[in-house]
PDB file of N, CA and C in Angstrom:
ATOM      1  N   UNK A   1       4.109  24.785   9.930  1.00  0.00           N
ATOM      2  CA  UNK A   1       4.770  23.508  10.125  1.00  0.00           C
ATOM      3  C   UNK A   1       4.064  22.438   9.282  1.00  0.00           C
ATOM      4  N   UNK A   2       5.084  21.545   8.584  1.00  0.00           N
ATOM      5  CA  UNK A   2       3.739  20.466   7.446  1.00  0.00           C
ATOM      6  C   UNK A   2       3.889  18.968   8.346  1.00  0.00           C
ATOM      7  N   UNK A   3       3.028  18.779   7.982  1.00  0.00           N
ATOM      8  CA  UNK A   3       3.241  17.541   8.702  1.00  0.00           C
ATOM      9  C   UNK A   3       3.257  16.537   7.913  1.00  0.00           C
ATOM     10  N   UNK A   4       3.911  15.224   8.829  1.00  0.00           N
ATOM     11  CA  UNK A   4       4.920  14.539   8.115  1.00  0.00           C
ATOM     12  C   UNK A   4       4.177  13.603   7.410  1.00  0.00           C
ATOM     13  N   UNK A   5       4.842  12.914   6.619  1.00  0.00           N
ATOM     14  CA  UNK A   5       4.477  12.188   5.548  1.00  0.00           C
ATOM     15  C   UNK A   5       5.326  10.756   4.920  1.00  0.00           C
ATOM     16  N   UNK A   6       4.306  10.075   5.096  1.00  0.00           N
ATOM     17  CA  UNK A   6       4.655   8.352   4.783  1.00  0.00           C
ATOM     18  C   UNK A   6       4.662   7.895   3.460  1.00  0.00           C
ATOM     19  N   UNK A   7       5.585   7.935   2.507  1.00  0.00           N
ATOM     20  CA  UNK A   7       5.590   7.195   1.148  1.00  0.00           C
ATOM     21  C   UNK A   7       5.396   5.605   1.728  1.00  0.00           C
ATOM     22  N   UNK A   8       4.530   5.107   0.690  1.00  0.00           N
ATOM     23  CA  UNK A   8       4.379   3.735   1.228  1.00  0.00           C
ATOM     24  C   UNK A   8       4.516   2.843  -0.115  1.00  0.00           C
ATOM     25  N   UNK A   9       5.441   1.766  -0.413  1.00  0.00           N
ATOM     26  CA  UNK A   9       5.342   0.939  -1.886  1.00  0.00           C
ATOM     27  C   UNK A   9       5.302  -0.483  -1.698  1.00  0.00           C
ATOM     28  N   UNK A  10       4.210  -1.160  -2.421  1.00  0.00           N
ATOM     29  CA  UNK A  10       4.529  -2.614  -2.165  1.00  0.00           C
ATOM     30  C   UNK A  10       5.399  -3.059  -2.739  1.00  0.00           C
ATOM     31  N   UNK A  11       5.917  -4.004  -2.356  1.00  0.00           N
ATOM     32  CA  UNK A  11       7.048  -4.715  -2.741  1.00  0.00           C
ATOM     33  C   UNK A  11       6.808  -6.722  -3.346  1.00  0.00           C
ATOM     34  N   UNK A  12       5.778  -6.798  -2.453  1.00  0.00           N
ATOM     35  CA  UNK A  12       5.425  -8.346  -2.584  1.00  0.00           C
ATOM     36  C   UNK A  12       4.031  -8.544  -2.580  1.00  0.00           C
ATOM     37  N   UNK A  13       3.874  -9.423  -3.575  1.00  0.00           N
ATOM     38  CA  UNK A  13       2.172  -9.716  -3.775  1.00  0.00           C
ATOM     39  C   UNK A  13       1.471 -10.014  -2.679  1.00  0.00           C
ATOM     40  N   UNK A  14       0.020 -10.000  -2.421  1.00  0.00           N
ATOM     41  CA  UNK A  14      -0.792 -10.066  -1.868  1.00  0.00           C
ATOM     42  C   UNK A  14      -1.256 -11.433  -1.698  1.00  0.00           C
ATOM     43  N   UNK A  15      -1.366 -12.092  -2.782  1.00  0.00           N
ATOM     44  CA  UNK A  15      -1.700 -13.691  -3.010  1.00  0.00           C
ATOM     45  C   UNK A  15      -0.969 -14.618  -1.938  1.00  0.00           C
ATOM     46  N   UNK A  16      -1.831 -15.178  -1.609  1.00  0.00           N
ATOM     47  CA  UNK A  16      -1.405 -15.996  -0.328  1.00  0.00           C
ATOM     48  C   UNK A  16      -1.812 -15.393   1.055  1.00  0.00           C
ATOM     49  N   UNK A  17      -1.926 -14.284   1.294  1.00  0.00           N
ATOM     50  CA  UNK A  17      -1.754 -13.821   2.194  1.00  0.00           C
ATOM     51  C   UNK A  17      -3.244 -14.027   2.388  1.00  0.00           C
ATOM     52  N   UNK A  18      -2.947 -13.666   4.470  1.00  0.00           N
ATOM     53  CA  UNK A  18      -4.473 -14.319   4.482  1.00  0.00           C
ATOM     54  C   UNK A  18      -5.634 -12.581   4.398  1.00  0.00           C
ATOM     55  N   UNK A  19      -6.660 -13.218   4.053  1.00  0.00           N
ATOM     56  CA  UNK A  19      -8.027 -11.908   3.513  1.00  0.00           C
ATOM     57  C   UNK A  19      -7.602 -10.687   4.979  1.00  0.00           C
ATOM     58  N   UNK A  20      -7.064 -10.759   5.995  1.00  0.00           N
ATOM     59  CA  UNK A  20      -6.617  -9.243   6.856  1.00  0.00           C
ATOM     60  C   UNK A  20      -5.985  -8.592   6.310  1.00  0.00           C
ATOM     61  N   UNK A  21      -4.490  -9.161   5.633  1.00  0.00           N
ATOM     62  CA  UNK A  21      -3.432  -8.342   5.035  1.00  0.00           C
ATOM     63  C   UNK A  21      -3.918  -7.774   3.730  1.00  0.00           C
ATOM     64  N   UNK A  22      -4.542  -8.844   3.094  1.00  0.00           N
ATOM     65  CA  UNK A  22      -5.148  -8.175   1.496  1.00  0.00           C
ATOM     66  C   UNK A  22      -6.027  -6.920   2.132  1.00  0.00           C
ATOM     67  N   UNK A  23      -7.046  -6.864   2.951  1.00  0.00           N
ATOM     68  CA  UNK A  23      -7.925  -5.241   3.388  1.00  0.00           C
ATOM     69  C   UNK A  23      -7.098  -4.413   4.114  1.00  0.00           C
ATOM     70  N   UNK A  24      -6.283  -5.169   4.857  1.00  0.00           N
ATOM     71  CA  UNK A  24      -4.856  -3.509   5.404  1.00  0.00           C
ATOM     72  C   UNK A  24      -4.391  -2.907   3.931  1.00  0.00           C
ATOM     73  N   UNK A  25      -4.339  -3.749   2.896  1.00  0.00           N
ATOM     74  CA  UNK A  25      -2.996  -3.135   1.815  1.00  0.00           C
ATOM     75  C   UNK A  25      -4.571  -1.979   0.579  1.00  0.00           C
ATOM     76  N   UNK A  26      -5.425  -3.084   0.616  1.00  0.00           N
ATOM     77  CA  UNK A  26      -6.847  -1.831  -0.397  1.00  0.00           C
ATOM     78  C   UNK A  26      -7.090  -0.435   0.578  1.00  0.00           C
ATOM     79  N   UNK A  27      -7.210  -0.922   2.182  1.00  0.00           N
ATOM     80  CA  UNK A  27      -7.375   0.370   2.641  1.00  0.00           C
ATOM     81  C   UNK A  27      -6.655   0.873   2.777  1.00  0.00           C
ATOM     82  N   UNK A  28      -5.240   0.947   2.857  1.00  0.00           N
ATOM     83  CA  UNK A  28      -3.912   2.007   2.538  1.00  0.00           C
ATOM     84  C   UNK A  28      -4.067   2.350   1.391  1.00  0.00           C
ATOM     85  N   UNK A  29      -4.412   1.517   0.069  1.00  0.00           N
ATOM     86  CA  UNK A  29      -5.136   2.426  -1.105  1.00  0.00           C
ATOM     87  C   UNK A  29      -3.970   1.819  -1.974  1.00  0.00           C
ATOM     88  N   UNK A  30      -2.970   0.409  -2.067  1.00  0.00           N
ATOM     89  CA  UNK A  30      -2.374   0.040  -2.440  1.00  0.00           C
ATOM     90  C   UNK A  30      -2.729  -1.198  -3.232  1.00  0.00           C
ATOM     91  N   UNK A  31      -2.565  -1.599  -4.407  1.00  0.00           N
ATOM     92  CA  UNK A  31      -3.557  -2.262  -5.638  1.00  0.00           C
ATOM     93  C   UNK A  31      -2.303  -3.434  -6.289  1.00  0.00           C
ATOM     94  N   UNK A  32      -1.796  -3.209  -6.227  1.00  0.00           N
ATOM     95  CA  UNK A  32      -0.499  -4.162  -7.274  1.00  0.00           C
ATOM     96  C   UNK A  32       0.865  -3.878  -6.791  1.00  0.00           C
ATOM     97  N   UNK A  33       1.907  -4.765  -6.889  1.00  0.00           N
ATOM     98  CA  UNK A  33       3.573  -4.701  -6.901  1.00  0.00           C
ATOM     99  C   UNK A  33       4.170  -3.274  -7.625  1.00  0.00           C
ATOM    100  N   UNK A  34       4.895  -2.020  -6.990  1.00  0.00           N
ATOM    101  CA  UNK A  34       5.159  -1.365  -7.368  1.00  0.00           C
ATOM    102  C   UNK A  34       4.299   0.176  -7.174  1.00  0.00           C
ATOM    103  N   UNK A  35       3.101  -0.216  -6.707  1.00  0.00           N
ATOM    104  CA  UNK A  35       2.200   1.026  -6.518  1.00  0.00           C
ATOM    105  C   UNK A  35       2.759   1.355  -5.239  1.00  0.00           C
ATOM    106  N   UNK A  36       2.488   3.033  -5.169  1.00  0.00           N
ATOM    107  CA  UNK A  36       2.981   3.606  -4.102  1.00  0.00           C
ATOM    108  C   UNK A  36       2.139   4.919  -3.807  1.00  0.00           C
ATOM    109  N   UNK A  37       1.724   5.098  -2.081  1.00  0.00           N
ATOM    110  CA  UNK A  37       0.468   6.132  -1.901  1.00  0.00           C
ATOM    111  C   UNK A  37       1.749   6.712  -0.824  1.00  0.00           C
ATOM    112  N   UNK A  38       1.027   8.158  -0.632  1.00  0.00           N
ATOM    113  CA  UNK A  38       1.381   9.044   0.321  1.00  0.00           C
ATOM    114  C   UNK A  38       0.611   9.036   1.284  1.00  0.00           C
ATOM    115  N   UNK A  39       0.796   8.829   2.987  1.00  0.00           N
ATOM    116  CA  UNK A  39      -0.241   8.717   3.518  1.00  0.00           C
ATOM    117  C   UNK A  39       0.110   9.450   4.887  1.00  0.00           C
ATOM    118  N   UNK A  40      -0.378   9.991   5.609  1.00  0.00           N
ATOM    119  CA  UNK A  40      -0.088  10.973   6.559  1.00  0.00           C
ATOM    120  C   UNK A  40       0.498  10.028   7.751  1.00  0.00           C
ATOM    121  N   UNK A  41       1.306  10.726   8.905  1.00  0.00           N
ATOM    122  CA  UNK A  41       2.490  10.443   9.819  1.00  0.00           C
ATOM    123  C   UNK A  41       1.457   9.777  10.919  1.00  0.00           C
ATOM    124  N   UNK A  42       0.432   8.988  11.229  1.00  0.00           N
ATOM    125  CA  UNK A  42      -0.398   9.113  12.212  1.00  0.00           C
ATOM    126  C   UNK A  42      -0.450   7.427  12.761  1.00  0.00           C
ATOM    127  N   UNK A  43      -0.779   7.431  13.938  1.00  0.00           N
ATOM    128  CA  UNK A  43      -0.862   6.102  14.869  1.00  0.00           C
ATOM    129  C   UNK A  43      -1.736   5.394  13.988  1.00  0.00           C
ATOM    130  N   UNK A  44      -2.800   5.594  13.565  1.00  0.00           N
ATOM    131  CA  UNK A  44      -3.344   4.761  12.869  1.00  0.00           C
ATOM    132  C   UNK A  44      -2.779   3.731  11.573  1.00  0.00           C
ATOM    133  N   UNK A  45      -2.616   4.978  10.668  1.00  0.00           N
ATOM    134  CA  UNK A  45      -1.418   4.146   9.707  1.00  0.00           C
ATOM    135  C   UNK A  45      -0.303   3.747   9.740  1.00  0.00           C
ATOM    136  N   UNK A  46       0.497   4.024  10.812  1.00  0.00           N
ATOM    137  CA  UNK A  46       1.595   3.741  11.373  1.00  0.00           C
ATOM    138  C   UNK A  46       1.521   1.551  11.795  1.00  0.00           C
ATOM    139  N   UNK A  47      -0.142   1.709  12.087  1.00  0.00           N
ATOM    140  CA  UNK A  47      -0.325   0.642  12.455  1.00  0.00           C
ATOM    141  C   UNK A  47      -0.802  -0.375  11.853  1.00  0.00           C
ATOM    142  N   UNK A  48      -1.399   0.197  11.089  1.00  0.00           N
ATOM    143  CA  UNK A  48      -1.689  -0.476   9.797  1.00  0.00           C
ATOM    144  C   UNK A  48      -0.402  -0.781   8.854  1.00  0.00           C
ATOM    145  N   UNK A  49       0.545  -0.020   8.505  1.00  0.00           N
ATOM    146  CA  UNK A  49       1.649  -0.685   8.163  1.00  0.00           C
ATOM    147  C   UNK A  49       2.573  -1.415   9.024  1.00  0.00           C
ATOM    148  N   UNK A  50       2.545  -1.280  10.091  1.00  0.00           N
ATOM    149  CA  UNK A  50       3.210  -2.459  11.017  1.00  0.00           C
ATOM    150  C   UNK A  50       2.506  -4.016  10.578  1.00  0.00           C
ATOM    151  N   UNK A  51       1.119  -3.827  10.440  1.00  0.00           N
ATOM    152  CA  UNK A  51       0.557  -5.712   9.909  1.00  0.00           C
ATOM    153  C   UNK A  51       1.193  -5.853   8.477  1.00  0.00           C
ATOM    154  N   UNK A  52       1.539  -5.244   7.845  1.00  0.00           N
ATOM    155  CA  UNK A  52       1.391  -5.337   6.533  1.00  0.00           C
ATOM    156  C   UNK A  52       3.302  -5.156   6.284  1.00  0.00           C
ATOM    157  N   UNK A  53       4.010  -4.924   6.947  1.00  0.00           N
ATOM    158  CA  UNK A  53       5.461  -4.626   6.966  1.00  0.00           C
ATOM    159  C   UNK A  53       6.471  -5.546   6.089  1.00  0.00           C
ATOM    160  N   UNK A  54       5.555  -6.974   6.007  1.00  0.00           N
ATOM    161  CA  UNK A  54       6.552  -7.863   4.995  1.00  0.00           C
ATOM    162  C   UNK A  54       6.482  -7.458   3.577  1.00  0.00           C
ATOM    163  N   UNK A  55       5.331  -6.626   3.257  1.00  0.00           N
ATOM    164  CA  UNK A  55       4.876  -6.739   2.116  1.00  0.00           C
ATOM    165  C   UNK A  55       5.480  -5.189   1.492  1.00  0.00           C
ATOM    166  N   UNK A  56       6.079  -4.415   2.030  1.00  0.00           N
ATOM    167  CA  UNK A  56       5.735  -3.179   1.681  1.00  0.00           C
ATOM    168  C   UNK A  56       7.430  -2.405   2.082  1.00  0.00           C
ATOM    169  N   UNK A  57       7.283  -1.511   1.243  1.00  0.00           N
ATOM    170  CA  UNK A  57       8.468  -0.835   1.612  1.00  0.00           C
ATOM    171  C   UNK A  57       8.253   0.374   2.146  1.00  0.00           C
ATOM    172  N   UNK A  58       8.520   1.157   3.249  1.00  0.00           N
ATOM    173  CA  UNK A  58       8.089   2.857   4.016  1.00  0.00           C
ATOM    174  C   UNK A  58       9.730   3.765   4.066  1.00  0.00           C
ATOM    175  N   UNK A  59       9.396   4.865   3.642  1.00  0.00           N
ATOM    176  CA  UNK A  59      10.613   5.930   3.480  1.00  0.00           C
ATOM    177  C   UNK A  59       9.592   7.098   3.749  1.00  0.00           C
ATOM    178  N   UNK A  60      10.273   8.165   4.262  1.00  0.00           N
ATOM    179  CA  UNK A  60       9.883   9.535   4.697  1.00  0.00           C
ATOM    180  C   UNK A  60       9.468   9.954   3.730  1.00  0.00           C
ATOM    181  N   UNK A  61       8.131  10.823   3.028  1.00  0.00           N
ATOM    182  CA  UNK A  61       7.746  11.922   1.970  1.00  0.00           C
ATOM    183  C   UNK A  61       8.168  13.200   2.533  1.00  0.00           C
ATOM    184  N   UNK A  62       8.454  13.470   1.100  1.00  0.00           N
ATOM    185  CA  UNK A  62       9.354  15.228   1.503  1.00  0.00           C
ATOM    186  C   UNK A  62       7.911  15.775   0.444  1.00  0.00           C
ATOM    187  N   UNK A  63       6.545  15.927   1.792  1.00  0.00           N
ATOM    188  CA  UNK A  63       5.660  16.253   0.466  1.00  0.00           C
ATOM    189  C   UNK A  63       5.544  18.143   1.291  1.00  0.00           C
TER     190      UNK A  63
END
């Protein structure tokens, strides 16, 4: 069974935002407009993209 998988892409800059959202988006491992990480199905990151949700776009990985 694989387990599931979070494509994650920003969508909107970081600038402005206050210094929490800029360290949710480096520790998801996300750097600039358009970058996009694979990151596993789990409460943690699940939650970490919930703070960060304006900024970012999430779709299912078929990894």
């Amino acid at each position: 069974m694989a387990s599931s998988k979070l494509k994650v892409t920003q969508k909107r800059s970081a600038i402005g935002q206050n210094r929490r959202n800029r360290a949710v988006l480096a520790g998801i491992g996300l750097r600039k407009i358009g970058s996009s990480v694979v990151v596993d199905n789990t409460p943690s990151f699940r939650g970490m993209i919930k703070k960060i949700i304006h900024l970012v776009h999430v779709e299912e990985a078929d990894v």
